[in-house]
Protein backbone atom coordinates (compact mmCIF):
# COMPACT_ATOMS: atom_id res chain seq x y z
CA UNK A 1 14.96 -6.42 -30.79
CA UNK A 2 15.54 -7.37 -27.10
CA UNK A 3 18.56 -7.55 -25.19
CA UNK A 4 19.00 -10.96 -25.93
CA UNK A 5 18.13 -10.58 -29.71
CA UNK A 6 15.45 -12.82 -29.94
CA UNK A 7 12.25 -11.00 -31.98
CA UNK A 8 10.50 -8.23 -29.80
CA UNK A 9 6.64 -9.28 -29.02
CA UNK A 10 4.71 -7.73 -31.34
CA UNK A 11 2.13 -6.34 -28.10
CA UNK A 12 5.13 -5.10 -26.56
CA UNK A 13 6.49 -3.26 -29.74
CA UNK A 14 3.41 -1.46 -29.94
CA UNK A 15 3.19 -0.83 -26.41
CA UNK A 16 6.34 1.11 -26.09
CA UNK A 17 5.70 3.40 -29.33
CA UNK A 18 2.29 4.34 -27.51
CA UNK A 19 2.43 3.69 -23.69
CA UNK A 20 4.23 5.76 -21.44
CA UNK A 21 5.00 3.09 -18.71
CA UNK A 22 4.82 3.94 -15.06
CA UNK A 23 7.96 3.67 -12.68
CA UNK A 24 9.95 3.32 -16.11
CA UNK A 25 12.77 4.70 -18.18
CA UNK A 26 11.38 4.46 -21.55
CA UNK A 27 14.97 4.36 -22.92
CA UNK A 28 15.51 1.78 -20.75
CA UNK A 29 12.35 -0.16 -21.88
CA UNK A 30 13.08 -0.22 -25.12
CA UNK A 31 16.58 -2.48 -24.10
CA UNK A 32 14.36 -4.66 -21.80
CA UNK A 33 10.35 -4.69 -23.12
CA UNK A 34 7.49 -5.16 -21.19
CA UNK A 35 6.12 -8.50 -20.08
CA UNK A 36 3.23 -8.91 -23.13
CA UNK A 37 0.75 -10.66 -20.87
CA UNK A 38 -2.54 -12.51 -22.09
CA UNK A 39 -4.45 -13.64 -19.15
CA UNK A 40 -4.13 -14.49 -15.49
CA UNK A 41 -5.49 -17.50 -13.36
CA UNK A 42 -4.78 -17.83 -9.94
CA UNK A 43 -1.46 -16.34 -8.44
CA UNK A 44 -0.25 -17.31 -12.21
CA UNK A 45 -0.11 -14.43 -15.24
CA UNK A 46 0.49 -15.98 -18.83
CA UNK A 47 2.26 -14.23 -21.67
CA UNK A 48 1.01 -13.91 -25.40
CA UNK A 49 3.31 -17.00 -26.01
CA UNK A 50 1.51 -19.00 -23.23
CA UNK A 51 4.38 -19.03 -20.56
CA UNK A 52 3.83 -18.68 -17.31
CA UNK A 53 4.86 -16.19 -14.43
CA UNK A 54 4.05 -16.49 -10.36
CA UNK A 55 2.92 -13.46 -9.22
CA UNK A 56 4.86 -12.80 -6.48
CA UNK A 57 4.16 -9.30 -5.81
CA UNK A 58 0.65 -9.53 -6.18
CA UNK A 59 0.86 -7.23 -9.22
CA UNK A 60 2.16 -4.11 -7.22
CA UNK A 61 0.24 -5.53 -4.18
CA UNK A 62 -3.60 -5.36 -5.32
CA UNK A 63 -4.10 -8.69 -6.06
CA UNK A 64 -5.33 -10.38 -2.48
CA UNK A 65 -6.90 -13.68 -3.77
CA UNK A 66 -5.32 -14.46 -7.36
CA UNK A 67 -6.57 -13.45 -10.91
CA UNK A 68 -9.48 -13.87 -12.70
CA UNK A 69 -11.06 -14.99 -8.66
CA UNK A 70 -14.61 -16.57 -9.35
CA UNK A 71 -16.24 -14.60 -6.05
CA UNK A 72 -15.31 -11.43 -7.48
CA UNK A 73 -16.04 -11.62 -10.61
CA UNK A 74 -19.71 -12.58 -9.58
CA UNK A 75 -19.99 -9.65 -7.18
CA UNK A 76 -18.64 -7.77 -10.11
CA UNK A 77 -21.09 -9.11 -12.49
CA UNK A 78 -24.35 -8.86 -10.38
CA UNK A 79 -23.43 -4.97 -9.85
CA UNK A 80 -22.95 -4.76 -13.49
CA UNK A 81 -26.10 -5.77 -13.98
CA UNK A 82 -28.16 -3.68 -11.93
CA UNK A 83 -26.12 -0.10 -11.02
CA UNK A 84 -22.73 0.18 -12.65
CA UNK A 85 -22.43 4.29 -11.96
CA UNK A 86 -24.35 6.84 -10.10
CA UNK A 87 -22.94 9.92 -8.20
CA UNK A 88 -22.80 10.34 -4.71
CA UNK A 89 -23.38 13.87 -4.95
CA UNK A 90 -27.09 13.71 -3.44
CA UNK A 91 -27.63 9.77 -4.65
CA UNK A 92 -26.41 7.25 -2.49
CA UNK A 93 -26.68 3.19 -3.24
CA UNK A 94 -26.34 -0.30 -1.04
CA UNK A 95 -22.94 -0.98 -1.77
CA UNK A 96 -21.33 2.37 -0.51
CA UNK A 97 -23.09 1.98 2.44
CA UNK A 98 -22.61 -1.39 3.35
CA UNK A 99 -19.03 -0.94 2.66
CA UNK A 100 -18.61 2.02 4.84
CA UNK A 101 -20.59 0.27 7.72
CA UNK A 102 -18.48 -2.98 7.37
CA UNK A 103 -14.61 -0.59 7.34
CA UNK A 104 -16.26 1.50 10.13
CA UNK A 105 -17.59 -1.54 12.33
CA UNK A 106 -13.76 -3.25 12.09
CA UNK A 107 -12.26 -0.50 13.88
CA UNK A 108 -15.32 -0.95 16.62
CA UNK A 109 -16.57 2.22 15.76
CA UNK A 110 -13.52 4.21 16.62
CA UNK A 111 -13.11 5.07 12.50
CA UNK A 112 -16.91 6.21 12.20
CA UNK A 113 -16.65 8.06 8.80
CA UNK A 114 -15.96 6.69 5.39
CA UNK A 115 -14.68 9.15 2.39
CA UNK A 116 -13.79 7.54 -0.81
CA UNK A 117 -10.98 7.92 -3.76
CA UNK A 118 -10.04 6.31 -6.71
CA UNK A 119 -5.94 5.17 -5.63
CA UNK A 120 -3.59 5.13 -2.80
CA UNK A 121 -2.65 9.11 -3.62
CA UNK A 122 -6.11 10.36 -3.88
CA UNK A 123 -6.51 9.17 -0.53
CA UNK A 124 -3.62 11.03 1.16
CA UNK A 125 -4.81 13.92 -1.01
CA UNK A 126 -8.28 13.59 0.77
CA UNK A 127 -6.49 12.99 4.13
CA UNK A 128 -4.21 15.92 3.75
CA UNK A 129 -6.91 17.99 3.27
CA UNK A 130 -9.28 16.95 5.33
CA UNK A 131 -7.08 16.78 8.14
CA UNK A 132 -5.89 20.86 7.31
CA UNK A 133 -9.54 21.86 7.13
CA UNK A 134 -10.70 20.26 10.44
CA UNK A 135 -8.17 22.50 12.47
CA UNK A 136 -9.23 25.45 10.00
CA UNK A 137 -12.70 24.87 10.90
CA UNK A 138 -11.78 25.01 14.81
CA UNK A 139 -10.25 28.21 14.48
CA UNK A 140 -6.68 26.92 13.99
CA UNK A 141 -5.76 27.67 10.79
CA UNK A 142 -1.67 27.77 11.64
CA UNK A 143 -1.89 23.95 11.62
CA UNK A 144 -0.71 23.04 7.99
CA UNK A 145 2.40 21.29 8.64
CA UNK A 146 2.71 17.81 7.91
CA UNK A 147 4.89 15.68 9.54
CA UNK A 148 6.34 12.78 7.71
CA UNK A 149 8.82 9.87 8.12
CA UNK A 150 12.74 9.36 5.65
CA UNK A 151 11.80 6.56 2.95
CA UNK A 152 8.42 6.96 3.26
CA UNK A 153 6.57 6.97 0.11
CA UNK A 154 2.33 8.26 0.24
CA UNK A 155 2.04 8.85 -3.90
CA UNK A 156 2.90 10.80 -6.79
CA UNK A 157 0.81 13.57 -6.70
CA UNK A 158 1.62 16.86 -5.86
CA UNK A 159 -0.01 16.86 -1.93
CA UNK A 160 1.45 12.47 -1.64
CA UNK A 161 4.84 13.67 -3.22
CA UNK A 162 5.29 16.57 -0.62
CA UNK A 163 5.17 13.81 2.01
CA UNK A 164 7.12 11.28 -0.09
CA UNK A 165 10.33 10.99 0.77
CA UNK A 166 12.05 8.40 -1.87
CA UNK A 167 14.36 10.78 -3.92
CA UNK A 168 13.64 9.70 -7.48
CA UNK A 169 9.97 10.26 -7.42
CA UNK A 170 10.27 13.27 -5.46
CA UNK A 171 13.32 15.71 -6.63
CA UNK A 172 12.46 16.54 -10.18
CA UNK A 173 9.57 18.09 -8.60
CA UNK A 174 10.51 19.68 -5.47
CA UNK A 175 10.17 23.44 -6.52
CA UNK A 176 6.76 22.57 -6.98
CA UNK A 177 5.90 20.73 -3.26
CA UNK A 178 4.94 22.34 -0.05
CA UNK A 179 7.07 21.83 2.64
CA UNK A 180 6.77 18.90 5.22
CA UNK A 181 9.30 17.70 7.95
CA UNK A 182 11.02 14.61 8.07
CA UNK A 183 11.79 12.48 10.94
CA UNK A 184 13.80 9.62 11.33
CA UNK A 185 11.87 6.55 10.81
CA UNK A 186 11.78 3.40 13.25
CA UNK A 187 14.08 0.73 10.97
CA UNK A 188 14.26 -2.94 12.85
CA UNK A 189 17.49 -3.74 11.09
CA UNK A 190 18.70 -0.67 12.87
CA UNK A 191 17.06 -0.99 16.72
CA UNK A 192 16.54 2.88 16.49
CA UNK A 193 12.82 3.25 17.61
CA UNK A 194 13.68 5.03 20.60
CA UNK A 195 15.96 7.66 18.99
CA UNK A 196 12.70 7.86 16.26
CA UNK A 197 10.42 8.54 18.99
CA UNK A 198 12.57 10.63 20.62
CA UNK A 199 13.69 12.51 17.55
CA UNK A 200 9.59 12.85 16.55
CA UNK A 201 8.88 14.15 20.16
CA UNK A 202 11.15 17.01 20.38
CA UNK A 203 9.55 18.15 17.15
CA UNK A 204 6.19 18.03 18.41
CA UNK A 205 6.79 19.73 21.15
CA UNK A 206 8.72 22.81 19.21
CA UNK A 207 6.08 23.14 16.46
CA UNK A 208 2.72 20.90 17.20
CA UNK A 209 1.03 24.70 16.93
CA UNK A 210 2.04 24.63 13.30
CA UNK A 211 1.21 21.02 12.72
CA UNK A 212 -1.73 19.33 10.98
CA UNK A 213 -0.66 15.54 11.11
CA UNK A 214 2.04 12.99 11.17
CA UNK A 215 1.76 10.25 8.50
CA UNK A 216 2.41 6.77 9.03
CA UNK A 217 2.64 3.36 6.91
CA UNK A 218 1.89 1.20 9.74
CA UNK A 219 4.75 -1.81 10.80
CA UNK A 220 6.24 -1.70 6.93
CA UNK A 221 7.92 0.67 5.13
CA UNK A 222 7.13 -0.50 1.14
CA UNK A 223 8.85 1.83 -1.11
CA UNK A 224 11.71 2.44 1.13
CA UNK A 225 12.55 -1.52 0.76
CA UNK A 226 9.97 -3.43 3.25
CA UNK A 227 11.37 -1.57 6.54
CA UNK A 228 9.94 -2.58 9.02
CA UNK A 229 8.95 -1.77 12.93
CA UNK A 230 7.09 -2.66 15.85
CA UNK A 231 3.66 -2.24 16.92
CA UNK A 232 5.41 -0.41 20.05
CA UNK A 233 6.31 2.41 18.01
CA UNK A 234 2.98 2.76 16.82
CA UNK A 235 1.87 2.97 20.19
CA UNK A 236 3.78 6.11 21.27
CA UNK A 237 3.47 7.67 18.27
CA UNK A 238 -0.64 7.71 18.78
CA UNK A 239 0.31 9.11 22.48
CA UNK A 240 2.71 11.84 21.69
CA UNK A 241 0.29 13.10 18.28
CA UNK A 242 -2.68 13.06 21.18
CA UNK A 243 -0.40 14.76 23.88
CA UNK A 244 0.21 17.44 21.33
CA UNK A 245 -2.82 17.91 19.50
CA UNK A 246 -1.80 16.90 16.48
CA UNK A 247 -3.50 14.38 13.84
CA UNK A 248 -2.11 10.85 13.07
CA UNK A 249 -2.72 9.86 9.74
CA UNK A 250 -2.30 5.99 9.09
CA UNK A 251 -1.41 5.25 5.80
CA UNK A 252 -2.40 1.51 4.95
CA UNK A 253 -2.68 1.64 1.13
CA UNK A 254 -0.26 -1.32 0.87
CA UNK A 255 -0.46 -2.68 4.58
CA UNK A 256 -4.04 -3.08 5.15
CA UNK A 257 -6.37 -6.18 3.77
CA UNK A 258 -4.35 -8.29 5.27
CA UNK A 259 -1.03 -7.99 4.40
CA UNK A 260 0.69 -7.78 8.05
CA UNK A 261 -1.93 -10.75 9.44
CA UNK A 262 -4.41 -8.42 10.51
CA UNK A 263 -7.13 -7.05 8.32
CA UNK A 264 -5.76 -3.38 9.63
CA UNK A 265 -1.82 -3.37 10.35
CA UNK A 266 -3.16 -1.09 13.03
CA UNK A 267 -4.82 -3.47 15.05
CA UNK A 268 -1.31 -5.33 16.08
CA UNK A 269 -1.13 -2.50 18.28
CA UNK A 270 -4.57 -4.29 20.38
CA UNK A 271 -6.28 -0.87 20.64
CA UNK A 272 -9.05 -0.32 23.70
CA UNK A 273 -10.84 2.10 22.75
CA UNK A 274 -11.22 4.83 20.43
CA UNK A 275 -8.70 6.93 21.56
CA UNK A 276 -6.39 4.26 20.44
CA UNK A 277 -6.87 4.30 16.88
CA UNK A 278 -5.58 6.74 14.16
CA UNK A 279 -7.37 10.01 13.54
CA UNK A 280 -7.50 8.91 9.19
CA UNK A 281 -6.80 5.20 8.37
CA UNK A 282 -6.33 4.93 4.41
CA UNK A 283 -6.83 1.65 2.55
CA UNK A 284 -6.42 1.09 -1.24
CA UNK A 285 -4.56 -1.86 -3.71
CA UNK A 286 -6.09 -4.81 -2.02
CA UNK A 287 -9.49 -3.37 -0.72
CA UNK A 288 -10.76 -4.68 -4.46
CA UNK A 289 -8.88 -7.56 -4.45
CA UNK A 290 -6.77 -6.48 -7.43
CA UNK A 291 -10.04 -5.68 -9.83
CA UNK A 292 -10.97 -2.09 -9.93
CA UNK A 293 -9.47 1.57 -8.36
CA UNK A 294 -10.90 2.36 -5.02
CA UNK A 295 -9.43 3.99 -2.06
CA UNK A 296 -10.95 4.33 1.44
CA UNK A 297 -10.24 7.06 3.92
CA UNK A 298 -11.55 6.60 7.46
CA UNK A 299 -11.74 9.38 9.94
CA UNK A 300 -13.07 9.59 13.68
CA UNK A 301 -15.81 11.61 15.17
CA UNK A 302 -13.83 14.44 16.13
CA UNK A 303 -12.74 15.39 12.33
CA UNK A 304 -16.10 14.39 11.31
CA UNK A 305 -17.96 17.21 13.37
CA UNK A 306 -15.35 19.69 12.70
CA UNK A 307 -17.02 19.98 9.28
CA UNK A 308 -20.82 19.82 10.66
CA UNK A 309 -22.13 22.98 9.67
CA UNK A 310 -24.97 24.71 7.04
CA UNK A 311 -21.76 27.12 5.84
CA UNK A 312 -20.67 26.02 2.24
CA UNK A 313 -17.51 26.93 2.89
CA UNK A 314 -17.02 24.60 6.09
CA UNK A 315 -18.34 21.70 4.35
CA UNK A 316 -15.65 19.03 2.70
CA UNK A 317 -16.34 19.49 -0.77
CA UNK A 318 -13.82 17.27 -2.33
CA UNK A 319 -15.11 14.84 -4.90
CA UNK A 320 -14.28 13.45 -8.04
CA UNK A 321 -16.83 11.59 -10.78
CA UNK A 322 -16.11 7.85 -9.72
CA UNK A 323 -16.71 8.22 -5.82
CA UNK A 324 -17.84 5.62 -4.60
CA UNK A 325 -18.03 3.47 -7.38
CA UNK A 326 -21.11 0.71 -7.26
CA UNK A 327 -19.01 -1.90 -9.29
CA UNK A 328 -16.06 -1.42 -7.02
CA UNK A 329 -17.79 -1.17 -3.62
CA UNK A 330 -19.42 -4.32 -4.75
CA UNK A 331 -15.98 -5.90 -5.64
CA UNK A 332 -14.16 -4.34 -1.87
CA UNK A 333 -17.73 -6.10 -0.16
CA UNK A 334 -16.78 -9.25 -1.38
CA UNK A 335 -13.06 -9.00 -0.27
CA UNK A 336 -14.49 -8.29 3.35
CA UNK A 337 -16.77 -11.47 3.13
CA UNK A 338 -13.47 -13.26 2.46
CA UNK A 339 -12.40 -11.95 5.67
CA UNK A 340 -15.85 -12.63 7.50
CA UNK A 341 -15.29 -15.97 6.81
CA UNK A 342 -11.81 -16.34 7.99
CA UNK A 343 -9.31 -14.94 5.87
CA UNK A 344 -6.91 -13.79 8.75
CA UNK A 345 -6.55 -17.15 10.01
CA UNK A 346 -5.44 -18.29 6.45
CA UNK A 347 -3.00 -15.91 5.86
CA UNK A 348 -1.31 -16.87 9.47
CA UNK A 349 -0.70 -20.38 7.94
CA UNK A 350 0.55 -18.99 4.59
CA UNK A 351 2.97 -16.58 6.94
CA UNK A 352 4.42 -19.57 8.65
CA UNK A 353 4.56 -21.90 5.52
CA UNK A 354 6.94 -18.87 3.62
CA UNK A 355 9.06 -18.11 6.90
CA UNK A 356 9.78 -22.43 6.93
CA UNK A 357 10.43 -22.57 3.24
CA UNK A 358 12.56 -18.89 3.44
CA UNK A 359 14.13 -19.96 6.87
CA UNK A 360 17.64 -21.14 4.64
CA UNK A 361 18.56 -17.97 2.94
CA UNK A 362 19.30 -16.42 6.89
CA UNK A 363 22.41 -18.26 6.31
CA UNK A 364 23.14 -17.27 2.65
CA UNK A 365 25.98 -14.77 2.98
CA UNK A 366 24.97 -12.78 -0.09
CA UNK A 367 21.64 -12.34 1.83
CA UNK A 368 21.18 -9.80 5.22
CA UNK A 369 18.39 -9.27 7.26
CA UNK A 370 15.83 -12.00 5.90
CA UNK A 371 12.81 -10.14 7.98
CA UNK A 372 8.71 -10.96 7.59
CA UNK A 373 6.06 -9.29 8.72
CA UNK A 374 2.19 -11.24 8.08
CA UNK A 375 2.95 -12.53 4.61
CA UNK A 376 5.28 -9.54 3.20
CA UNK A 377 9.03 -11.19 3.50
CA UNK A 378 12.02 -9.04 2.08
CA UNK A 379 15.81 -9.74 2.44
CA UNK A 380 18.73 -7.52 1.75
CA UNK A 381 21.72 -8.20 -0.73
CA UNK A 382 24.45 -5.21 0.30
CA UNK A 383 27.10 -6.34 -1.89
CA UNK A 384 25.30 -6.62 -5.03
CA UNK A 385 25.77 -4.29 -7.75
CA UNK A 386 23.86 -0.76 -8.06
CA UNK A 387 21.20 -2.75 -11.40
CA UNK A 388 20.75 -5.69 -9.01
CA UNK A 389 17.27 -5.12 -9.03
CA UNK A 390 16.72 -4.99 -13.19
CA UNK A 391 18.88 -7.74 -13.50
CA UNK A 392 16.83 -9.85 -10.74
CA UNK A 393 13.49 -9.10 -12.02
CA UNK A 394 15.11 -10.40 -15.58
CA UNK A 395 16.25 -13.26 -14.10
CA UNK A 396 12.88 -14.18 -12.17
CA UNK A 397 11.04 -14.40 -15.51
CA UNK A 398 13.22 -17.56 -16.93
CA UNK A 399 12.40 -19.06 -13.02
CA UNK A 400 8.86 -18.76 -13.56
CA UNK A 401 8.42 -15.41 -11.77
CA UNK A 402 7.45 -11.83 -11.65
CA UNK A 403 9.18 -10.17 -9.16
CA UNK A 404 10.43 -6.70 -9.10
CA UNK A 405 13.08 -5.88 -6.21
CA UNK A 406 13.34 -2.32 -4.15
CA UNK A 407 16.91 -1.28 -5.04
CA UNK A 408 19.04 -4.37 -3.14
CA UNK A 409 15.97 -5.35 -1.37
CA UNK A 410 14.34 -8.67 -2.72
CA UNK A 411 10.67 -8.97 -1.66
CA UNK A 412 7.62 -11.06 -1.61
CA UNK A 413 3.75 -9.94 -1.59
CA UNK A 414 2.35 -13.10 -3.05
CA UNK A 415 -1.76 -13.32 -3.16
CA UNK A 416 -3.13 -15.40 -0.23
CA UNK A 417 -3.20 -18.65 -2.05
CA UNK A 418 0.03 -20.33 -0.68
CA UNK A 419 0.24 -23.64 0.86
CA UNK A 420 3.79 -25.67 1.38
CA UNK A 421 4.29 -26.76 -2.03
CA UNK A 422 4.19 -23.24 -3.55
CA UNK A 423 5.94 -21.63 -0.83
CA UNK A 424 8.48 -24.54 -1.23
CA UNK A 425 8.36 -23.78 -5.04
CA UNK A 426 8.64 -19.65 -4.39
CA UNK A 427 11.98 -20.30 -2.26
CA UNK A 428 13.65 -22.55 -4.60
CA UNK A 429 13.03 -19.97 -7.39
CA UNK A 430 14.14 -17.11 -5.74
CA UNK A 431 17.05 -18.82 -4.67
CA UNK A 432 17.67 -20.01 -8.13
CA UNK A 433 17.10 -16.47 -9.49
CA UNK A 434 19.83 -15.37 -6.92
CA UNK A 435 21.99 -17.32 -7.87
CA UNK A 436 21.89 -16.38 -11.18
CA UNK A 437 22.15 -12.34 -10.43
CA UNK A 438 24.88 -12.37 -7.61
């Protein structure tokens, strides 16, 4: 039975006696089942009972152009039907490539390597590593520190989790975690960038001999609850990790695609040149538009010839079966044609549209810091009650929505098909769902 004692979907019944649900407390599922979903079309999911939900976090923030999209279905489909799998261990095919030159030619060259994961943690597992081998390779081996930033979250894996710093992901499993250093992280709510930088440099400049890299999610914070910074910070922090020879690792698993207006959050800091850019810029969630796993890594020259060598054991070895996957290369190539053609000019209009219909809740005293950054808007409720967040994402469903709230932080990472009646629509139900909660 649910909570509310109405019959339990029967694909939700089974689902909890065989599913082990991620970011859940089973117990806790079993008071408040899963959402038994049947198909999706457009930024709209349907349930088995044919209701329907807005997707307003873009299903944990994969989903760039809505579900079930035409384009990549095709792109899907024509890969299907030619080369679905090879390995890239001594094969290579046309859509790894071209998707590597595409990545590598957005950065102007800067990013001139492509390596290639199946999620958001494999990818700071690559860049972990790759980063600690390049200094290894040069004869530095003392540079395995990592440097990382309070509330960030890079995965759930042993190497991501060691840089994590969001406490109920990371402490059950701390005895088991290498050791990285914190640093306080740039918060606008807070004005505290120059203490950040400050605090960052005067760690640098103790330890950068023991330091592999400092990792970054570029202008927004996600799991910490959509903090957010300026490009200024970003700025610095590229000239105090080159000042001190140390590697800058740019983490834009959630952030890239799009997300902040710019295809890479990086490139709101206008870069020059190459020596501008991150040394590793990871991409993941929306780089196949919500339809299969993929995660990029992109590195720079420097770490690429580190590993240049006929010795084995100076090589970069790491792999796993699905690298490079045909059908999802072909899927991320057909994202970046969206792009081609003009996505980031769209997704400027769908920023302003949800900052006009949002505008009204800046005055809503249950509401604090109503903050946007591209089309990722968040707002703070610090005087609702510790379950606020359960209780809202409850509460969205009988508004028409899926929406699924950081602690006391409400947030929106809708797919890029808003115009003024849906962000019209998206307000009024959030503001509806609000009012039900608190």
């Amino acid at each position: 039975m649910t909570n509310n004692g109405s019959a339990m979907p029967e694909l939700a019944a089974r689902s909890l006696a065989r599913v082990w649900h991620p970011c859940t407390s089973m117990a806790r599922a079993a008071q408040h089942p899963p959402l038994p979903l049947a198909r999706g079309e457009g930024p709209w999911l349907f349930d088995s009972e044919g209701r329907r939900y807005f997707d307003a976090i873009s299903s944990w923030w994969v989903n760039l152009f809505g579900h079930s999209d035409e384009g990549l279905r095709a792109a899907i489909t024509a890969q299907l039907n030619t080369l679905p799998h090879a390995m890239l261990a001594g094969c290579t095919h046309e859509p790894v490539v071209r998707l590597a030159e595409r990545l590598c030619a957005r950065s102007g060259g800067a990013l001139a390597h492509a390596s290639f994961g199946s999620d958001g943690a494999s990818a700071v597992e690559l860049a972990l590593k790759q980063s600690f081998h390049a200094w290894r390779n040069q004869g530095l081996e003392g540079k395995r520190g990592f440097v990382a930033l309070r509330g960030g979250y890079h995965g759930e894996t042993l190497g991501a989790l060691s840089v994590t710093d969001v406490a109920i992901f990371r402490d059950a499993y701390d005895p088991l975690l290498m050791r990285s250093r914190l640093v306080d992280a740039p918060d606008s709510r807070l004005g505290n960038e120059d203490q950040a930088l400050a605090a960052l440099a005067a760690l640098l400049a103790r330890e950068a001999d023991q330091l592999a890299a400092v990792l970054i999610e570029p202008l927004v914070q996600g799991a910490a609850g959509m903090v957010m910074h300026a490009p200024r910070y970003l700025r610095e922090l590229r000239r105090l990790c080159t000042a001190h020879g140390v590697h800058l690792i740019a983490d834009e698993i959630a952030v890239g695609c799009g997300r902040t207006g710019r295809f890479f959050a990086w490139s709101h800091t206008e870069p020059a040149g190459p020596a501008d850019w991150p040394d590793f810029l990871l991409l993941s969630k929306g780089i196949t538009g919500g339809t299969l796993p993929l995660s990029v890594v992109l590195s720079g020259e420097a770490v690429f010839r580190a590993f240049w060598s006929d010795d084995p054991a100076r090589a970069f070895l790491h792999s796993h079966s699905y690298t490079g996957n045909p059908l999802a290369c072909a899927a991320a190539n057909a994202v970046l044609d969206r792009f081609d053609a003009g996505q980031e000019a769209r997704c400027a209009e769908q920023a302003a549209w949800l900052a006009q219909a949002f505008a009204p809740l800046a005055q809503d005293d249950r509401v604090a810091h109503l903050r946007q950054r591209g089309t990722i808007l968040a707002f703070d409720l610090p005087g609702a009650a510790a379950d606020v967040a359960e209780r809202f994402h409850l509460a969205g469903r009988a508004h028409g929505l899926l929406i699924r709230p950081i602690g006391r932080t409400v947030y929106l990472m809708p797919p890029y098909l808003v115009d003024p009646p849906t962000a019209a629509w998206l307000a009024e139900a959030v503001t509806d769902t609000l009012n039900d909660v608190v």
